[in-house]
N, C-alpha and C. Protein backbone atom coordinates (compact mmCIF):
# COMPACT_ATOMS: atom_id res chain seq x y z
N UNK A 1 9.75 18.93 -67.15
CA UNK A 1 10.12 19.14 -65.78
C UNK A 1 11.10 18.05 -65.38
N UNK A 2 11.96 18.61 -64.25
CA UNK A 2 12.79 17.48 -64.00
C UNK A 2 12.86 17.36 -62.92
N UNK A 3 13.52 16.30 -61.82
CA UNK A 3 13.40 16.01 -60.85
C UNK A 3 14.17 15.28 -60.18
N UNK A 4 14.86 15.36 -58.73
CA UNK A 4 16.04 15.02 -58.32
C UNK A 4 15.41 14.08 -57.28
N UNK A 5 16.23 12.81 -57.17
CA UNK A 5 16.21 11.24 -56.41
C UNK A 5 15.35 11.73 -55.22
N UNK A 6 15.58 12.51 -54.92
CA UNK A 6 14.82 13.04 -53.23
C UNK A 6 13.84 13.75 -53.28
N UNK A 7 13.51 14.25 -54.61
CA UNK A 7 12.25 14.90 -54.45
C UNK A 7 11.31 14.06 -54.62
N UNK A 8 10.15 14.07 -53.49
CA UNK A 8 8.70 13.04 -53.75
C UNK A 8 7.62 13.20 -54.56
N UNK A 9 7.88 14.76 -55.20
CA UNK A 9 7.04 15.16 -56.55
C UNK A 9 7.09 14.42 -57.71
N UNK A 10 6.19 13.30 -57.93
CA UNK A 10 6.54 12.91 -58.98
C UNK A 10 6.42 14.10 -60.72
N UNK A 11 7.31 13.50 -61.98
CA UNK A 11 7.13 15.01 -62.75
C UNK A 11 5.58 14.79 -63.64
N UNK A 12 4.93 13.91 -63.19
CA UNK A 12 3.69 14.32 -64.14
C UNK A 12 2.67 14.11 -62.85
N UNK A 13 2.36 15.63 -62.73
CA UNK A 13 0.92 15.92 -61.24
C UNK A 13 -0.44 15.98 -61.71
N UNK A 14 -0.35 15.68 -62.61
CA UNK A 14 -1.96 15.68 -63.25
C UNK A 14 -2.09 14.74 -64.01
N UNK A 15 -3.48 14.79 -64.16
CA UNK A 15 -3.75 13.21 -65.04
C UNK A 15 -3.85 13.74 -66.50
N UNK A 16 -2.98 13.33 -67.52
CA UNK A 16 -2.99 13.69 -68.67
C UNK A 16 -4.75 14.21 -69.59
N UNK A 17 -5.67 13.35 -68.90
CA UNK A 17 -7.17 13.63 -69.49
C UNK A 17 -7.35 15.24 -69.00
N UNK A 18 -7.22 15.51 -67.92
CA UNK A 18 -7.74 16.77 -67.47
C UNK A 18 -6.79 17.96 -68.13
N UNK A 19 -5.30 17.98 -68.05
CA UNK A 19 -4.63 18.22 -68.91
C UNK A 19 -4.90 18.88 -69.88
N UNK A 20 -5.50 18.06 -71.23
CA UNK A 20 -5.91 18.19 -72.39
C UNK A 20 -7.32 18.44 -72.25
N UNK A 21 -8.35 18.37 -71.39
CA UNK A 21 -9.58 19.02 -71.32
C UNK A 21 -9.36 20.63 -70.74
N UNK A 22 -8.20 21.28 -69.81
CA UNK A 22 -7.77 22.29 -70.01
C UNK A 22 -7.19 22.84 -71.19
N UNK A 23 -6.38 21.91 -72.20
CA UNK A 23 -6.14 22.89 -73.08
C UNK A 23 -7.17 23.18 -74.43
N UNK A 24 -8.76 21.94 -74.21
CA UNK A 24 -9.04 22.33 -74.85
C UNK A 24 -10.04 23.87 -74.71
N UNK A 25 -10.27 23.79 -73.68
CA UNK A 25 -10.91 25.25 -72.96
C UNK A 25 -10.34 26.77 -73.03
N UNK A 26 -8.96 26.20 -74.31
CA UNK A 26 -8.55 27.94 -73.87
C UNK A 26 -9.03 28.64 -75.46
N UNK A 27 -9.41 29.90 -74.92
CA UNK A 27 -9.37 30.47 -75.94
C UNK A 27 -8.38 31.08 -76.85
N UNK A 28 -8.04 30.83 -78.04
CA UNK A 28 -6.92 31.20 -78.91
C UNK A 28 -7.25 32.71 -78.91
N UNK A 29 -6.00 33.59 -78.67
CA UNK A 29 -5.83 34.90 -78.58
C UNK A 29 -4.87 35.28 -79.86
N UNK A 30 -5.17 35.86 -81.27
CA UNK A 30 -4.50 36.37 -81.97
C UNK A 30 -3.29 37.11 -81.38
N UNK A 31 -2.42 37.54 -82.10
CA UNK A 31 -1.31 38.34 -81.76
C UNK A 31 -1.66 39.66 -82.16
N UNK A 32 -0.87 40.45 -81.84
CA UNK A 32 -1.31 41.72 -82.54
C UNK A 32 -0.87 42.20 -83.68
N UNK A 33 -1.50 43.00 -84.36
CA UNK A 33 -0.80 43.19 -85.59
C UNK A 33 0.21 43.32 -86.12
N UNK A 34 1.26 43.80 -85.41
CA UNK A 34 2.32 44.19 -85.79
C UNK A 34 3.15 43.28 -85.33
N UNK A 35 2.94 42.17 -84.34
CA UNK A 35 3.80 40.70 -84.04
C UNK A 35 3.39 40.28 -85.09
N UNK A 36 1.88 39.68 -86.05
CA UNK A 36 1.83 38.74 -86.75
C UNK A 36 2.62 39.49 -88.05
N UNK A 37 2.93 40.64 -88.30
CA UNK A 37 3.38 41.08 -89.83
C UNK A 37 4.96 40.51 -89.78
N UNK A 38 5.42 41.11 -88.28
CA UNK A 38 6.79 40.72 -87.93
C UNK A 38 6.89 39.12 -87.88
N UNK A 39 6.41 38.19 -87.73
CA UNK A 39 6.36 36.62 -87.96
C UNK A 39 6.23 36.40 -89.26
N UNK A 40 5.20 37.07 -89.94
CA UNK A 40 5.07 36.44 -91.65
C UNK A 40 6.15 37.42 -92.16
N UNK A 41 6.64 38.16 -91.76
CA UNK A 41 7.87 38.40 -93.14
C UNK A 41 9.38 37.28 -92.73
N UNK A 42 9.30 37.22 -91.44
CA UNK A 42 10.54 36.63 -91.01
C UNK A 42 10.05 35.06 -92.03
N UNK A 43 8.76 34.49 -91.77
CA UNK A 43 8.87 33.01 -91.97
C UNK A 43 9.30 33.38 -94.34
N UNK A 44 8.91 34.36 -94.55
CA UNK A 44 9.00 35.33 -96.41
C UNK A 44 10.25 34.81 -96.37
N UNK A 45 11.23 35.87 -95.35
CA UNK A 45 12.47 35.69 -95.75
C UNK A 45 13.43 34.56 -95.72
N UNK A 46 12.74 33.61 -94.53
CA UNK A 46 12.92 32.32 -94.40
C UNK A 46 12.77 31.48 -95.82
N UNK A 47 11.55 31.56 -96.20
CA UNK A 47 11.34 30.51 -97.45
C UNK A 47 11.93 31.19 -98.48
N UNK A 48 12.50 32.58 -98.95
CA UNK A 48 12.66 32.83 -99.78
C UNK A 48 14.26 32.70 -99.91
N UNK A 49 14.91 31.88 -98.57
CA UNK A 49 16.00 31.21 -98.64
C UNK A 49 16.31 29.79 -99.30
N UNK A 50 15.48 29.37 -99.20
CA UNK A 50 15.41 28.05 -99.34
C UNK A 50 14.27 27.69 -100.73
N UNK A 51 14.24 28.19 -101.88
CA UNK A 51 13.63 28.76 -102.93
C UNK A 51 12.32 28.48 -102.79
N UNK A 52 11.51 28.64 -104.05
CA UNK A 52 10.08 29.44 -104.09
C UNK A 52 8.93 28.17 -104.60
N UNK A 53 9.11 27.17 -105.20
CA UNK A 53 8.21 26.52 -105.68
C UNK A 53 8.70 25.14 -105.13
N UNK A 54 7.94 24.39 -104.68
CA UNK A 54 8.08 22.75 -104.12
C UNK A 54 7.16 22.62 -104.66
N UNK A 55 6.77 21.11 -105.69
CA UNK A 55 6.22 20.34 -106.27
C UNK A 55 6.39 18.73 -105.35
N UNK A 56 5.61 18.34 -104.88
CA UNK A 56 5.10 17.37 -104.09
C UNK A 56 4.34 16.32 -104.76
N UNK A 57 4.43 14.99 -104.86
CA UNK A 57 3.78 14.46 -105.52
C UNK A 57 2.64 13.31 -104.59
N UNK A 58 1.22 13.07 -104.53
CA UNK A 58 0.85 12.55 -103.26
C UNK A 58 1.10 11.09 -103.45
N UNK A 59 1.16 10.05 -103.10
CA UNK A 59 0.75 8.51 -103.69
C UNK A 59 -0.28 8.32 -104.31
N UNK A 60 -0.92 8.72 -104.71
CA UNK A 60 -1.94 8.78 -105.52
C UNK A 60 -1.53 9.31 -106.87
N UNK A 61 -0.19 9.85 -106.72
CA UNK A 61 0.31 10.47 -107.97
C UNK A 61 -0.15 11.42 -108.29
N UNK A 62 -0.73 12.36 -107.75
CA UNK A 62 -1.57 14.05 -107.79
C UNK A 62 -0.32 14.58 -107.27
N UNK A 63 -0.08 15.91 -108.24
CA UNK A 63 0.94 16.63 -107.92
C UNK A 63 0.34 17.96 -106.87
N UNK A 64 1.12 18.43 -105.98
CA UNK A 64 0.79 19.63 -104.70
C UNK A 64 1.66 20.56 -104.84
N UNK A 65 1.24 22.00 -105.16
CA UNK A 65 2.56 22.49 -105.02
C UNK A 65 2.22 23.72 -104.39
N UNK A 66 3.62 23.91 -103.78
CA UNK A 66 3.70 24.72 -102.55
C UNK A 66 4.55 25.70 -103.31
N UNK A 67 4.29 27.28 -103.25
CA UNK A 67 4.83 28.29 -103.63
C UNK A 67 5.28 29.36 -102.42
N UNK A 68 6.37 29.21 -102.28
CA UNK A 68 6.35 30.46 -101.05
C UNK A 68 6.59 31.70 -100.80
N UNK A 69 5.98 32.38 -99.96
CA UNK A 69 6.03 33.76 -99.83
C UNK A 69 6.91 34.59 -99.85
N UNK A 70 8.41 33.91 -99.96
CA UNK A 70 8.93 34.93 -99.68
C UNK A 70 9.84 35.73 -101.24
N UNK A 71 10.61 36.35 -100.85
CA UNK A 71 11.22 37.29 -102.24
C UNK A 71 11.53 36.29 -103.68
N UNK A 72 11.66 35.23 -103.14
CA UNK A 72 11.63 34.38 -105.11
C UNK A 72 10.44 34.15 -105.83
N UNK A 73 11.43 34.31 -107.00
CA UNK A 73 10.09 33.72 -108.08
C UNK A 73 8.93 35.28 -108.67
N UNK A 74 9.67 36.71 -108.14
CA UNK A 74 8.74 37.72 -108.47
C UNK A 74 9.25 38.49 -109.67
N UNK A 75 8.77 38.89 -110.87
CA UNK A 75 8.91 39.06 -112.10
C UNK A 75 8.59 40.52 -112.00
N UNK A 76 9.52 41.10 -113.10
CA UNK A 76 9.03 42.65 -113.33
C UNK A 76 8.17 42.63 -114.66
N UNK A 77 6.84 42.87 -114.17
CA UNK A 77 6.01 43.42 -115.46
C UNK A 77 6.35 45.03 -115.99
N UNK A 78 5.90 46.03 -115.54
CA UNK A 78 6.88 47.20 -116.05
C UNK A 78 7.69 47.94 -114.51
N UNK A 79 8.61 48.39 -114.85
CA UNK A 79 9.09 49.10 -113.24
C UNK A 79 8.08 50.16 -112.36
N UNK A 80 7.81 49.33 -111.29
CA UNK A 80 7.00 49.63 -110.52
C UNK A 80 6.17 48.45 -110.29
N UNK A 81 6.18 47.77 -111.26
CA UNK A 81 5.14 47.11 -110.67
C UNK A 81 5.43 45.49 -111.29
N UNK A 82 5.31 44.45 -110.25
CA UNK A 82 6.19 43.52 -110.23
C UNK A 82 5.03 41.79 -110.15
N UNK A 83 5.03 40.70 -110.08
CA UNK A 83 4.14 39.97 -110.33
C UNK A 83 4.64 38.36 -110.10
N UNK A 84 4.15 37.80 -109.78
CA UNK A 84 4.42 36.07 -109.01
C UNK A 84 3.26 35.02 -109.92
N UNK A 85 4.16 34.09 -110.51
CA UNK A 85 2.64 33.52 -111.23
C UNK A 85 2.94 32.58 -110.05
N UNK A 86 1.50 32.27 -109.80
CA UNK A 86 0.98 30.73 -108.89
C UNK A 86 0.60 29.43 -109.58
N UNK A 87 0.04 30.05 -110.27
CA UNK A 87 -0.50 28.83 -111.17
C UNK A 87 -1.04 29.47 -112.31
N UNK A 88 -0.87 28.51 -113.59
CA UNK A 88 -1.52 28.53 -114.60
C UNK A 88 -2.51 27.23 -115.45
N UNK A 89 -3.10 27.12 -115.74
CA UNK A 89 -4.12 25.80 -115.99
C UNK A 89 -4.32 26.44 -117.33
N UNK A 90 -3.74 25.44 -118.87
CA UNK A 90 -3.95 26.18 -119.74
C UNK A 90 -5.56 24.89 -120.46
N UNK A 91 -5.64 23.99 -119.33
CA UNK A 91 -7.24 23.05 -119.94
C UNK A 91 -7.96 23.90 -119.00
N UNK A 92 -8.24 24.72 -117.99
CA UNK A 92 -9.08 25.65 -117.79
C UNK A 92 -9.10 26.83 -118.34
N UNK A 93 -7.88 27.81 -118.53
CA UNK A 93 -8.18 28.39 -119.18
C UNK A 93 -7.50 29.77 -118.66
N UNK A 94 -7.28 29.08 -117.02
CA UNK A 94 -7.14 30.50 -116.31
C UNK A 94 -5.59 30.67 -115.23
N UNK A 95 -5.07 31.69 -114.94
CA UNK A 95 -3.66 31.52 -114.60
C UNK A 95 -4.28 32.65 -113.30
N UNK A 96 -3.53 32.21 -112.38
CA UNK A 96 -3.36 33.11 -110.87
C UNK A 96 -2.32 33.34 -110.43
N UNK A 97 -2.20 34.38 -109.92
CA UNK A 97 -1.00 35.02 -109.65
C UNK A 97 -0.82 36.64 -108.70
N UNK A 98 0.37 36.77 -108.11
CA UNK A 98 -0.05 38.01 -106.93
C UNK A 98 0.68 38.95 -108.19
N UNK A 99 -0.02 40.33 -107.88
CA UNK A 99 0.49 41.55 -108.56
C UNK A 99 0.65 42.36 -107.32
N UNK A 100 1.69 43.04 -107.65
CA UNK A 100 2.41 44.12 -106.75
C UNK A 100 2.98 45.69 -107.15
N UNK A 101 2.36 46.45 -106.91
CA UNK A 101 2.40 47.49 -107.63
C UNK A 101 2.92 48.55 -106.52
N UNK A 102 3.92 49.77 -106.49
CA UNK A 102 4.50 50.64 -105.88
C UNK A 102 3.49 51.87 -105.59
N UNK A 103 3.67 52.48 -104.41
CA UNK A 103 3.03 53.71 -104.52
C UNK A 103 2.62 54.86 -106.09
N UNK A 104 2.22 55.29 -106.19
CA UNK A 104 1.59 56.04 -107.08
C UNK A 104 1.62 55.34 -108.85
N UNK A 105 1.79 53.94 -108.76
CA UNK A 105 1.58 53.26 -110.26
C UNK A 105 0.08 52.99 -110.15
N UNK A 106 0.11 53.10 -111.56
CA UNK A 106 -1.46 53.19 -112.71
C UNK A 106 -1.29 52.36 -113.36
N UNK A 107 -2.23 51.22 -113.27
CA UNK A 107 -2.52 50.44 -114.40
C UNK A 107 -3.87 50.72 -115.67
N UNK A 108 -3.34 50.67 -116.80
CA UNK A 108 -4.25 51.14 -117.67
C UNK A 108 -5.59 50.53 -118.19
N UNK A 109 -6.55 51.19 -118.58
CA UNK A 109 -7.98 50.49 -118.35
C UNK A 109 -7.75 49.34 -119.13
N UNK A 110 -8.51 47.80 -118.87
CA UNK A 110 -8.76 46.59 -119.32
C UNK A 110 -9.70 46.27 -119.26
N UNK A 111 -9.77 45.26 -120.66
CA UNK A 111 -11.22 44.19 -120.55
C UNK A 111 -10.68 42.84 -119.77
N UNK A 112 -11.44 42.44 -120.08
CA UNK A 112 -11.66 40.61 -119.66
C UNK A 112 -12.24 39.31 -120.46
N UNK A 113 -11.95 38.83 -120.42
CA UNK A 113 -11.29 37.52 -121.37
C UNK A 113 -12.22 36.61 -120.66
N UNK A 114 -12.87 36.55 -119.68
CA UNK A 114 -12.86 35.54 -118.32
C UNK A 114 -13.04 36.15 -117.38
N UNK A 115 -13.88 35.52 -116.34
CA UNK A 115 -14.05 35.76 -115.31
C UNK A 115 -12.99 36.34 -114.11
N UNK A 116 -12.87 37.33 -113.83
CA UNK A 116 -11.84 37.59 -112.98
C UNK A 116 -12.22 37.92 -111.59
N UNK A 117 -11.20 37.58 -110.78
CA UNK A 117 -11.47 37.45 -109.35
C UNK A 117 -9.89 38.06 -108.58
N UNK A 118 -10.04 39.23 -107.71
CA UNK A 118 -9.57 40.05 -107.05
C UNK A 118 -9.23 39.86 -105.60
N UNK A 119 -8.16 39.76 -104.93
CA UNK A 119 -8.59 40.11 -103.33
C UNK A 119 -7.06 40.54 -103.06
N UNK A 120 -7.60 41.95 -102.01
CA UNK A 120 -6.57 42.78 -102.09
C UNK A 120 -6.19 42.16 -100.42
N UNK A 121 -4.69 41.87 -101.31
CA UNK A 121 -3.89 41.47 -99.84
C UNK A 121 -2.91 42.33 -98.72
N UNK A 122 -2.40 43.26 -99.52
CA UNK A 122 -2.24 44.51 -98.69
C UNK A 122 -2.15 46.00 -99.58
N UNK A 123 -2.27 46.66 -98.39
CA UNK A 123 -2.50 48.22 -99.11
C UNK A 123 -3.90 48.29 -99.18
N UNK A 124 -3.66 49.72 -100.62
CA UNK A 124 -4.85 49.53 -101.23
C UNK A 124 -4.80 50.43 -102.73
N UNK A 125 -5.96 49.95 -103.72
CA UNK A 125 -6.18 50.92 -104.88
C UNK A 125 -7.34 51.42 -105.50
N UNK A 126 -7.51 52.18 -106.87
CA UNK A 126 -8.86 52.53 -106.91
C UNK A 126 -9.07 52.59 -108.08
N UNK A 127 -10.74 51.78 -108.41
CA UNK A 127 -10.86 52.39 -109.49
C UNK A 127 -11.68 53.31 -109.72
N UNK A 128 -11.56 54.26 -109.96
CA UNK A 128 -12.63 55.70 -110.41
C UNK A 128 -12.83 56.04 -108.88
N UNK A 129 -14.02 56.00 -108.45
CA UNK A 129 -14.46 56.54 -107.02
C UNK A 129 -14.37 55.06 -106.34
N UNK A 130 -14.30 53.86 -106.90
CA UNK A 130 -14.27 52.63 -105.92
C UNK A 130 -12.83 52.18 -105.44
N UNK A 131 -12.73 52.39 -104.06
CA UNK A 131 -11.51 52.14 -103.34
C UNK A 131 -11.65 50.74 -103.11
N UNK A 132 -10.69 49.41 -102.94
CA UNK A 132 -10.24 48.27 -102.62
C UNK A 132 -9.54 48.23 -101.55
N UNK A 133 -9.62 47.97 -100.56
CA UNK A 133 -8.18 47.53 -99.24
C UNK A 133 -8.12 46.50 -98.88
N UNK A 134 -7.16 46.15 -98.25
CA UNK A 134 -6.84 44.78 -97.92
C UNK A 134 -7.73 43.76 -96.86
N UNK A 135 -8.17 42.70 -97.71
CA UNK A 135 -9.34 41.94 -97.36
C UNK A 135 -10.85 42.12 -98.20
N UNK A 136 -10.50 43.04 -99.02
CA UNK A 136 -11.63 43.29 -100.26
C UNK A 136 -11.76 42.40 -100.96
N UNK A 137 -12.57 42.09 -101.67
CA UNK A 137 -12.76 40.62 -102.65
C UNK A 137 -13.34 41.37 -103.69
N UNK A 138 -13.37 41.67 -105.09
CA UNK A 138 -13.54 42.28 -106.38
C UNK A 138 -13.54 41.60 -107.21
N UNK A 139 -14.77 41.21 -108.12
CA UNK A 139 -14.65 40.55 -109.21
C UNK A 139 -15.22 41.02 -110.67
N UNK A 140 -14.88 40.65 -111.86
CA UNK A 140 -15.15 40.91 -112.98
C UNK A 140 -15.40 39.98 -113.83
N UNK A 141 -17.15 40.21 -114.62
CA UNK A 141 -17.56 39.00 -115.42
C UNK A 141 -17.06 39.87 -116.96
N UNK A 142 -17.25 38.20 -117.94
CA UNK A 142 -15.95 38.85 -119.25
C UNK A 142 -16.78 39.73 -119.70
N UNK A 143 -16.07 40.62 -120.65
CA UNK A 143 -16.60 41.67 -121.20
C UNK A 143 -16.43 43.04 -120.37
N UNK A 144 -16.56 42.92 -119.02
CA UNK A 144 -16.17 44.15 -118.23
C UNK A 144 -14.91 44.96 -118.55
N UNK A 145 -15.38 46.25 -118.84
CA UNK A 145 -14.28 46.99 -118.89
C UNK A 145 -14.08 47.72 -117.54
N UNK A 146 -12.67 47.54 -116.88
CA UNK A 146 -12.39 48.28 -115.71
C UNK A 146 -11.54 49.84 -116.29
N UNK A 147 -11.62 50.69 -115.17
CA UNK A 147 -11.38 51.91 -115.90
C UNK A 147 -9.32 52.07 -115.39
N UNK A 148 -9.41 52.91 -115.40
CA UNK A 148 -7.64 52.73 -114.90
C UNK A 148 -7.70 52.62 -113.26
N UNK A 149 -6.89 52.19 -112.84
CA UNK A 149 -6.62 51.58 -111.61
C UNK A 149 -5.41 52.90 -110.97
N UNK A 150 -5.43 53.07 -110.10
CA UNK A 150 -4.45 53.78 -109.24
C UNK A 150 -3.96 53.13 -108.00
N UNK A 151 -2.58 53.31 -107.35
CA UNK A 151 -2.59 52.98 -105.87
C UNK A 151 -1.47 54.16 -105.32
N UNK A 152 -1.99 54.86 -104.16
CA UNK A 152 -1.72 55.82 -104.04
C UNK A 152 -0.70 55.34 -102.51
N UNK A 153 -0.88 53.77 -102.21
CA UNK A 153 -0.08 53.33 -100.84
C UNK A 153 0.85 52.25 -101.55
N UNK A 154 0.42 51.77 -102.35
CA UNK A 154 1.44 50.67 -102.76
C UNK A 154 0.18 49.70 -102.72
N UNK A 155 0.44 48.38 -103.38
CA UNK A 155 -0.36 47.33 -103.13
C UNK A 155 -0.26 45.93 -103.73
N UNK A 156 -0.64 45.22 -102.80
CA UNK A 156 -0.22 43.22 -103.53
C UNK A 156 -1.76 42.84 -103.35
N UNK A 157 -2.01 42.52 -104.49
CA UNK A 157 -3.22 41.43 -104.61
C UNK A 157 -2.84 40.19 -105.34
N UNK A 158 -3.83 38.97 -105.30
CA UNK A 158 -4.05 38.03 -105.71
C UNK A 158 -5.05 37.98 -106.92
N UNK A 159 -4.54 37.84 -108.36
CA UNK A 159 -5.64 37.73 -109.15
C UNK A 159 -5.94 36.02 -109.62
N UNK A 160 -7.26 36.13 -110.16
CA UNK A 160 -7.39 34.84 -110.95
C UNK A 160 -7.54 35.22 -111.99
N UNK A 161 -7.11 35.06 -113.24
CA UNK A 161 -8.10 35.61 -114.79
C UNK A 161 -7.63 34.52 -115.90
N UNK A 162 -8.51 35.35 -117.06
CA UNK A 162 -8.21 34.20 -118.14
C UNK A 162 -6.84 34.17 -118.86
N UNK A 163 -6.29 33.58 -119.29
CA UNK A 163 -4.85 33.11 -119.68
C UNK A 163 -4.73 34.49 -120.79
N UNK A 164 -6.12 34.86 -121.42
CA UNK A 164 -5.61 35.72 -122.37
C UNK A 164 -5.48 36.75 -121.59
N UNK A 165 -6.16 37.49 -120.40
CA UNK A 165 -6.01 38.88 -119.90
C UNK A 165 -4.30 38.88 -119.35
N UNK A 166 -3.92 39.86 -119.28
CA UNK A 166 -2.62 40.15 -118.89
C UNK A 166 -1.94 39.64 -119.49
N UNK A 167 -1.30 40.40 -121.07
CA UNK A 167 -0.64 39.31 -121.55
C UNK A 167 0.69 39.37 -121.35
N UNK A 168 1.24 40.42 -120.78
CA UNK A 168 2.39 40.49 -119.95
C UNK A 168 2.80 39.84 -119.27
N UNK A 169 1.92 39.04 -118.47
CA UNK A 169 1.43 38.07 -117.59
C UNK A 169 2.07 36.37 -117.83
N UNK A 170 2.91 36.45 -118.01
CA UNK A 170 3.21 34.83 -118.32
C UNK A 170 4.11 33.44 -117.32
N UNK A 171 3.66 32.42 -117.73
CA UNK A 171 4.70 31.69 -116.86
C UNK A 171 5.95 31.29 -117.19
């Protein structure tokens, strides 16, 4: 706020404590869906200007790394269906990474190597009669055989698995 020689308003009318005990009283109101999709692709296309992986190192000398959402850094596994590694840990054992697959692609039945862990970030797919949508969490202990996979909307998930599953899959 600003304020001219003659006005007797001074520019701060409240006492900064009460202030901040109002703002801690408000309740946070989400946006609606279709503002927050329109914000996260703008901030996608944003980072995917300014490229895809930052490696950060802390003083402690622990490395941080920041991968971002937007169009870099995504690999074609076969056409249709496309893939982002996040990380790979080859002294654990296990590599994560988003898969992205087009309307009506099939992935063919697999085992598991390792524990695998699922969460469908948008869309959705199926296996056999079990449908996945976005915010599903799906997991597989080794030895599981999954049957073929379908997505009949398109769909991006986040997997975790073992370095040997997906061997298409590389960094």
């Amino acid at each position: 706020m600003s304020r001219h020689d003659d006005d007797p308003i001074p520019d701060q009318i409240m006492d900064p404590a009460v202030l901040a005990a109002l703002y801690d009283g408000l309740t946070p109101v989400p946006p609606p869906p279709s503002l927050r999709a329109r914000i996260l692709e703008r901030i996608g296309e944003r980072s995917g200007e300014h490229g895809g992986e930052h490696i950060h190192a802390t003083p402690a000398g622990d490395a941080l790394v920041t991968i971002r959402g937007g169009g870099a850094g995504w690999r074609t596994l076969i056409p249709g269906i496309d893939y982002k590694m996040l990380a790979y840990d080859e002294q654990g054992g296990t590599k994560s990474f988003l898969l992205r697959a087009q309307a009506g692609m099939r992935m063919p039945p697999h085992g598991h190597h390792g524990f695998e862990e699922c969460l469908v970030l948008d869309g959705e797919f199926s296996f056999g009669d079990l449908t996945l949508r976005a915010g599903d969490f799906h997991a597989a202990t080794t030895t599981t055989e999954h049957v073929e996979a379908y997505t009949a909307t398109g769909v991006t998930v986040y997997l975790r698995a073992s370095i040997l599953d997906y061997p298409g899959i590389a960094p």
